[in-house]
N, C-alpha and C. Protein backbone atom coordinates (compact mmCIF):
# COMPACT_ATOMS: atom_id res chain seq x y z
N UNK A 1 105.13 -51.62 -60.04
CA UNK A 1 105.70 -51.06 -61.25
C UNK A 1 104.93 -51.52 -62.48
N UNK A 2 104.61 -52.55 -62.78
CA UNK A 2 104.06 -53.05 -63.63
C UNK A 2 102.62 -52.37 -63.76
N UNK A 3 101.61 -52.55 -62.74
CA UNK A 3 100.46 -51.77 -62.70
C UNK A 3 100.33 -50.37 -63.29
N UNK A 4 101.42 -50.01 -63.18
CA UNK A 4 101.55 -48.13 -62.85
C UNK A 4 101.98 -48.11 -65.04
N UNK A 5 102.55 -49.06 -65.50
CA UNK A 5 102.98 -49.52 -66.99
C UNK A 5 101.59 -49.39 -67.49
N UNK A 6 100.70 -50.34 -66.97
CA UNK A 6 99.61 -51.00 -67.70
C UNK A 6 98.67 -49.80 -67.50
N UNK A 7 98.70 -48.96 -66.67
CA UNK A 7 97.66 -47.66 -66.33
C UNK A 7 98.12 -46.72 -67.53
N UNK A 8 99.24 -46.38 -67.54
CA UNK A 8 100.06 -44.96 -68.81
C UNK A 8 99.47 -45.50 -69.97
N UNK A 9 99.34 -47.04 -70.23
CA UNK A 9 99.06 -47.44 -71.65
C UNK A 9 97.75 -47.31 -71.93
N UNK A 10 96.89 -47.12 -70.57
CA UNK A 10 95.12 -46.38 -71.02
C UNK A 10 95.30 -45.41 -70.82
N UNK A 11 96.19 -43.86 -71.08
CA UNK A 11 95.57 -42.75 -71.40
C UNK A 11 95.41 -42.29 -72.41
N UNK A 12 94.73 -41.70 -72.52
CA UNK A 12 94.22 -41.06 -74.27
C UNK A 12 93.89 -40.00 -74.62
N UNK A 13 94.99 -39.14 -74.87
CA UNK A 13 94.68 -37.98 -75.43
C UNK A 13 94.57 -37.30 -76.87
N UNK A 14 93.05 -36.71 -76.89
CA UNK A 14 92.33 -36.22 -77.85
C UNK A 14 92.81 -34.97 -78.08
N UNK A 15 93.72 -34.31 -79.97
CA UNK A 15 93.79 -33.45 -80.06
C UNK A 15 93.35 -33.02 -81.46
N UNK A 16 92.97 -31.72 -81.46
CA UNK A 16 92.61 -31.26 -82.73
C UNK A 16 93.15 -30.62 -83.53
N UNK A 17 93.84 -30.94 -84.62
CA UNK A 17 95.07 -30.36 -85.49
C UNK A 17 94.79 -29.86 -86.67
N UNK A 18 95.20 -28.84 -87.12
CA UNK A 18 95.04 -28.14 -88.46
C UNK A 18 96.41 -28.12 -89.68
N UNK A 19 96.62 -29.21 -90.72
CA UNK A 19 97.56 -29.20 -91.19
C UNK A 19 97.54 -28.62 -92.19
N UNK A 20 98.65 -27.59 -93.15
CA UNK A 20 98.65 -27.29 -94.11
C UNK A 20 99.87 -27.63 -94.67
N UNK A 21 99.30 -28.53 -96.11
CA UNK A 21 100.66 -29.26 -96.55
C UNK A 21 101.32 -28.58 -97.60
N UNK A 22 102.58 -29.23 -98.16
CA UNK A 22 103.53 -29.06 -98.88
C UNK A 22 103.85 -27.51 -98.72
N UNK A 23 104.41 -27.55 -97.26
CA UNK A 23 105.29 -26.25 -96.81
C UNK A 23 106.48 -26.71 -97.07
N UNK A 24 107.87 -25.60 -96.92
CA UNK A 24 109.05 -25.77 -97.09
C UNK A 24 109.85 -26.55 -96.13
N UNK A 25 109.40 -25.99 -95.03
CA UNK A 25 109.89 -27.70 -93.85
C UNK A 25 108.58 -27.90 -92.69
N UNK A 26 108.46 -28.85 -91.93
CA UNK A 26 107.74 -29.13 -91.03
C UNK A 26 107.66 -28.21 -90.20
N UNK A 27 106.82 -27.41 -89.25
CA UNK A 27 106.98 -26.43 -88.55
C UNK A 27 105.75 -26.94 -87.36
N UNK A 28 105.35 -26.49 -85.78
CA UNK A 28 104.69 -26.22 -85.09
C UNK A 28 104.26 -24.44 -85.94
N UNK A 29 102.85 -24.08 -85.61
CA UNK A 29 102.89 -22.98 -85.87
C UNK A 29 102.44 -22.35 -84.71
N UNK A 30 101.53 -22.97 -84.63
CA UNK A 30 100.59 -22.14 -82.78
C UNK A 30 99.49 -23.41 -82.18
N UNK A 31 98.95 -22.72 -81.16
CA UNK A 31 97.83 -23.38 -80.58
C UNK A 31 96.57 -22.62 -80.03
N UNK A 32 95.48 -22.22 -80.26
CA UNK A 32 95.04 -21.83 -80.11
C UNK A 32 93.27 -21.96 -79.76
N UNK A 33 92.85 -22.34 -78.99
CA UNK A 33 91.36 -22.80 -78.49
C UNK A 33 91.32 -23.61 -78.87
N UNK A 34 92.62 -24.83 -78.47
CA UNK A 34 92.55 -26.32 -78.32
C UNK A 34 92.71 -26.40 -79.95
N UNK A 35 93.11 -25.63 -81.14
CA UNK A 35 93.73 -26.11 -81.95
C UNK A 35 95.01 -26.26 -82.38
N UNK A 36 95.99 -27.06 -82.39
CA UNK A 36 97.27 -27.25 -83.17
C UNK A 36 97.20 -26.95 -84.83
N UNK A 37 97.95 -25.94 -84.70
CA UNK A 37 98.60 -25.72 -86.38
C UNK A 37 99.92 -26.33 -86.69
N UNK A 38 99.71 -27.00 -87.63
CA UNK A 38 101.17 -27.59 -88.39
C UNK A 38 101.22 -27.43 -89.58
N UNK A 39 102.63 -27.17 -89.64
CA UNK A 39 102.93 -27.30 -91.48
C UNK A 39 103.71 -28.30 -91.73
N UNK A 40 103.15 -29.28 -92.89
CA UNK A 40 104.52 -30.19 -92.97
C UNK A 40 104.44 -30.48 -94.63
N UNK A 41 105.80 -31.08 -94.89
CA UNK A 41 106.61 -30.63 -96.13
C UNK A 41 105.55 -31.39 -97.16
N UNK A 42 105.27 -32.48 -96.77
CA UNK A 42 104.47 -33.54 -97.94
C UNK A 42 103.24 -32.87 -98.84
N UNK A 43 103.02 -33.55 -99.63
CA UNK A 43 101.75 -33.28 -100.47
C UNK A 43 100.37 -34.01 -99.91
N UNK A 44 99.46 -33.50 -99.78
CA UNK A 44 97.95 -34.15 -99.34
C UNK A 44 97.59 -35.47 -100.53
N UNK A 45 98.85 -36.43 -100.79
CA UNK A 45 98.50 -37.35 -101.97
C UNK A 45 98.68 -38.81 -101.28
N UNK A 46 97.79 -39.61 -101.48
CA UNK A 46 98.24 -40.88 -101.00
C UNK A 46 98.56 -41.45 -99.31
N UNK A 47 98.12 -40.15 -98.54
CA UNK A 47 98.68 -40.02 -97.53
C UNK A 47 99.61 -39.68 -96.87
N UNK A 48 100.33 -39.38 -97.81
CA UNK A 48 101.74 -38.44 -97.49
C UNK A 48 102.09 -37.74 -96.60
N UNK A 49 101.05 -37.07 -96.56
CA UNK A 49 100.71 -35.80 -95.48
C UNK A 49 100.33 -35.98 -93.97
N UNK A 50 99.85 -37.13 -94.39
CA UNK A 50 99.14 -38.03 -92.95
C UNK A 50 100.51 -38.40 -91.75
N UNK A 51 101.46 -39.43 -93.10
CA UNK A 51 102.17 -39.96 -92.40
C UNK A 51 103.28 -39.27 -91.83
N UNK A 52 103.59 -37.70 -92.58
CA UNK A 52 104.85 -36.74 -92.68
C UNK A 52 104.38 -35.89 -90.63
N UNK A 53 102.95 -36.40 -90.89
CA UNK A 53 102.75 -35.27 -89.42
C UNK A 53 102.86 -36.38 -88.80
N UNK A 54 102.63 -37.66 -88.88
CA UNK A 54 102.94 -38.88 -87.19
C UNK A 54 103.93 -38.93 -87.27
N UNK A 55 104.82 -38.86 -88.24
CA UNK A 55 106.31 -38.72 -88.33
C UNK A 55 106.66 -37.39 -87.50
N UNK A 56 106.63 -36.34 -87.48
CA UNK A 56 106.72 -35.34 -87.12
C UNK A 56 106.24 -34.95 -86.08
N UNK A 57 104.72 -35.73 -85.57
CA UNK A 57 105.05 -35.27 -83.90
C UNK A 57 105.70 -36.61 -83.31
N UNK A 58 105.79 -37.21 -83.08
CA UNK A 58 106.63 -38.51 -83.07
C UNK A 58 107.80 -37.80 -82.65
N UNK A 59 108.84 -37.38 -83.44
CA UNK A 59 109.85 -36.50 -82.93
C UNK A 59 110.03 -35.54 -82.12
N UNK A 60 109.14 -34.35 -82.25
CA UNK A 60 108.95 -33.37 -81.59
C UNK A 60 108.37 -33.47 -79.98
N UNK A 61 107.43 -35.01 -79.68
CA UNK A 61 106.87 -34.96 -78.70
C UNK A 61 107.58 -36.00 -77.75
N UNK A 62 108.50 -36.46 -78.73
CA UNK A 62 109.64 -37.47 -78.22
C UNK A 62 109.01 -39.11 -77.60
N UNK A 63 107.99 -39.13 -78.62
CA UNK A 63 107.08 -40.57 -78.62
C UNK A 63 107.01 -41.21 -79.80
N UNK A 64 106.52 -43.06 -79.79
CA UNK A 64 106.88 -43.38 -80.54
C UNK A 64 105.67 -43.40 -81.94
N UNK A 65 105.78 -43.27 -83.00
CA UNK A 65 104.75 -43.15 -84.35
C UNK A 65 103.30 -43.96 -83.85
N UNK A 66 103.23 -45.26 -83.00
CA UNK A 66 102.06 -46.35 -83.00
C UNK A 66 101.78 -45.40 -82.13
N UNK A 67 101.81 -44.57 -80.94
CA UNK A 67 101.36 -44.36 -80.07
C UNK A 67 100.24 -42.83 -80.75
N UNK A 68 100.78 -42.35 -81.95
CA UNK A 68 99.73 -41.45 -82.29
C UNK A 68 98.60 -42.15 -83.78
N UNK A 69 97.34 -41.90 -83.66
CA UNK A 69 96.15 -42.39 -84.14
C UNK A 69 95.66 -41.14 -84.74
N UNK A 70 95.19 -40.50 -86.36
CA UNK A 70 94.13 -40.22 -86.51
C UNK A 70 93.07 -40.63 -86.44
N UNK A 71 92.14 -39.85 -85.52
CA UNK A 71 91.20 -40.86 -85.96
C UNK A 71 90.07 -40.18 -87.10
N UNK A 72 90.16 -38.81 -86.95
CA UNK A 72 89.18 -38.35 -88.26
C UNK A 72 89.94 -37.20 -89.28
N UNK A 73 89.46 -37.09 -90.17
CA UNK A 73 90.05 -36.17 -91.22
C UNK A 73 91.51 -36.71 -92.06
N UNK A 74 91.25 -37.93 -92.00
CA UNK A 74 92.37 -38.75 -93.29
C UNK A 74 92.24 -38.06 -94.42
N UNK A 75 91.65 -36.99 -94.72
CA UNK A 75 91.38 -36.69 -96.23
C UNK A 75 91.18 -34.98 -96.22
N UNK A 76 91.32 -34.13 -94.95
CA UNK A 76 90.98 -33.23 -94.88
C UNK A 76 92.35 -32.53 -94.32
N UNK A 77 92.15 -30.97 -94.16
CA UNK A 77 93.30 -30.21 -93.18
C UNK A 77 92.79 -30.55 -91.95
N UNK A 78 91.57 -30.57 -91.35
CA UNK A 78 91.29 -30.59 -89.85
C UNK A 78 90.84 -31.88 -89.87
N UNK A 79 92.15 -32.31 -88.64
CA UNK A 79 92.10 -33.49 -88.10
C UNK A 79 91.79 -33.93 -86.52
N UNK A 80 91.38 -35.49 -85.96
CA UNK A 80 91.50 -35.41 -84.46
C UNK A 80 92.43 -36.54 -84.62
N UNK A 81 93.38 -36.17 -83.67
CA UNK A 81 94.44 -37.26 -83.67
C UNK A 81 94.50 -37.56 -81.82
N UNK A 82 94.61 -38.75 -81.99
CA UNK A 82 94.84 -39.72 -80.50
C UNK A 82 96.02 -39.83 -79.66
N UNK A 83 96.32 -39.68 -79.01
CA UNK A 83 97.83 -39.69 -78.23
C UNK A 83 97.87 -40.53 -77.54
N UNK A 84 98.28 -41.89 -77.52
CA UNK A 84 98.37 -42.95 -76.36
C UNK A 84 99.64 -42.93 -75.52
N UNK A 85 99.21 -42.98 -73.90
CA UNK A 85 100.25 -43.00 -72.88
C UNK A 85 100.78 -41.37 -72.62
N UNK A 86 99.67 -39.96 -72.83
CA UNK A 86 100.79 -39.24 -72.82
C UNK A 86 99.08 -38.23 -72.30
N UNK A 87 99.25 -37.54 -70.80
CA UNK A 87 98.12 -37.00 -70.26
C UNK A 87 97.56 -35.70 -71.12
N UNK A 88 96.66 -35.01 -71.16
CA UNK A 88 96.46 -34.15 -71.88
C UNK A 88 96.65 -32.78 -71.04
N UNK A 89 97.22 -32.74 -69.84
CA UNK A 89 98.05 -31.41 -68.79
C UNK A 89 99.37 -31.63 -69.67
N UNK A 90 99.80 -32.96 -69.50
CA UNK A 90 101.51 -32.94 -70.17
C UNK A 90 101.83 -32.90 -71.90
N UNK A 91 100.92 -32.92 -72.53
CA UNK A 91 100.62 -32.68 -73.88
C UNK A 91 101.01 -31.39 -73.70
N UNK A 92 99.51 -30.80 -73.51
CA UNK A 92 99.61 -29.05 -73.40
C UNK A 92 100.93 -28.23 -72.75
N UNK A 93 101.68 -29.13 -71.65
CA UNK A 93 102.62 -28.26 -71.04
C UNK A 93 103.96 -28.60 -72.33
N UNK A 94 103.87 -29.41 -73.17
CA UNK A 94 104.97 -29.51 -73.58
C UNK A 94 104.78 -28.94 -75.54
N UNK A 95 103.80 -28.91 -75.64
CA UNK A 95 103.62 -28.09 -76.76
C UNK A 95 104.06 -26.57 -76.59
N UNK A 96 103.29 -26.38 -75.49
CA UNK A 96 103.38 -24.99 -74.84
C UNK A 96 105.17 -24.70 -74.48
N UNK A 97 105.88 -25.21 -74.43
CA UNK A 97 107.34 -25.29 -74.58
C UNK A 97 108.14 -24.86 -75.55
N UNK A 98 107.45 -25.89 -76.73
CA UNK A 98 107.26 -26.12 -77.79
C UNK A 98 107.30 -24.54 -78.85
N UNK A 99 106.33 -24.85 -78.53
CA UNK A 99 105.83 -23.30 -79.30
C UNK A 99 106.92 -21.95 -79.05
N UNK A 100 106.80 -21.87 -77.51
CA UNK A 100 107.44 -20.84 -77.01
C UNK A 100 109.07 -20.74 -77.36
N UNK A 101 109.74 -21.89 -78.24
CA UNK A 101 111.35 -22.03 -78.60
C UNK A 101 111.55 -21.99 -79.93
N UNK A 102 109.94 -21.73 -80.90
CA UNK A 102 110.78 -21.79 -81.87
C UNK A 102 111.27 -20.32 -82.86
N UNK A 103 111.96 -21.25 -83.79
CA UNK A 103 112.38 -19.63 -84.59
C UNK A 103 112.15 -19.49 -85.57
């Protein structure tokens, strides 16, 4: 049991996200040739925006905030963000969920 702990905590999944900020609420929008669209409510100021989307998939992906990493585009709409402990089949199958419920 323990082994099988310490293995989930090296996976790492690489995704590529497109945010556009200070929408009216947080939204998934689509996915499309490995890009994620999001809208989320904050302003691109101070980081706001940064922290409103780890906040926001955090919830949505039902993981905890440390476990997601930008690692590029702190300052831009297109970002790559890191997913620790979470495979990139079960990413995709649960975005893909995701997507398909909302309204």
């Amino acid at each position: 049991m323990i082994e099988w702990v310490m293995m989930m905590a090296d996976i790492e999944t690489r995704l590529t996200v497109r945010v556009q900020p200070n929408a009216v609420r947080n939204m998934l929008l689509d996915l499309n040739d490995g890009v994620l669209r999001v809208k989320i409510k904050a302003p691109p100021v101070e980081g706001k925006a940064n922290r409103e989307l780890v906040d926001f998939l955090s919830v949505v992906l039902g993981i905890r905030k440390s476990d997601i990493r930008i690692e590029k585009g702190l300052v831009g709409r297109n970002k790559v963000i890191t997913i620790f402990g979470l495979e990139h089949a079960r990413l995709m199958k649960m975005l893909a969920g995701l997507l398909t419920h909302k309204t």
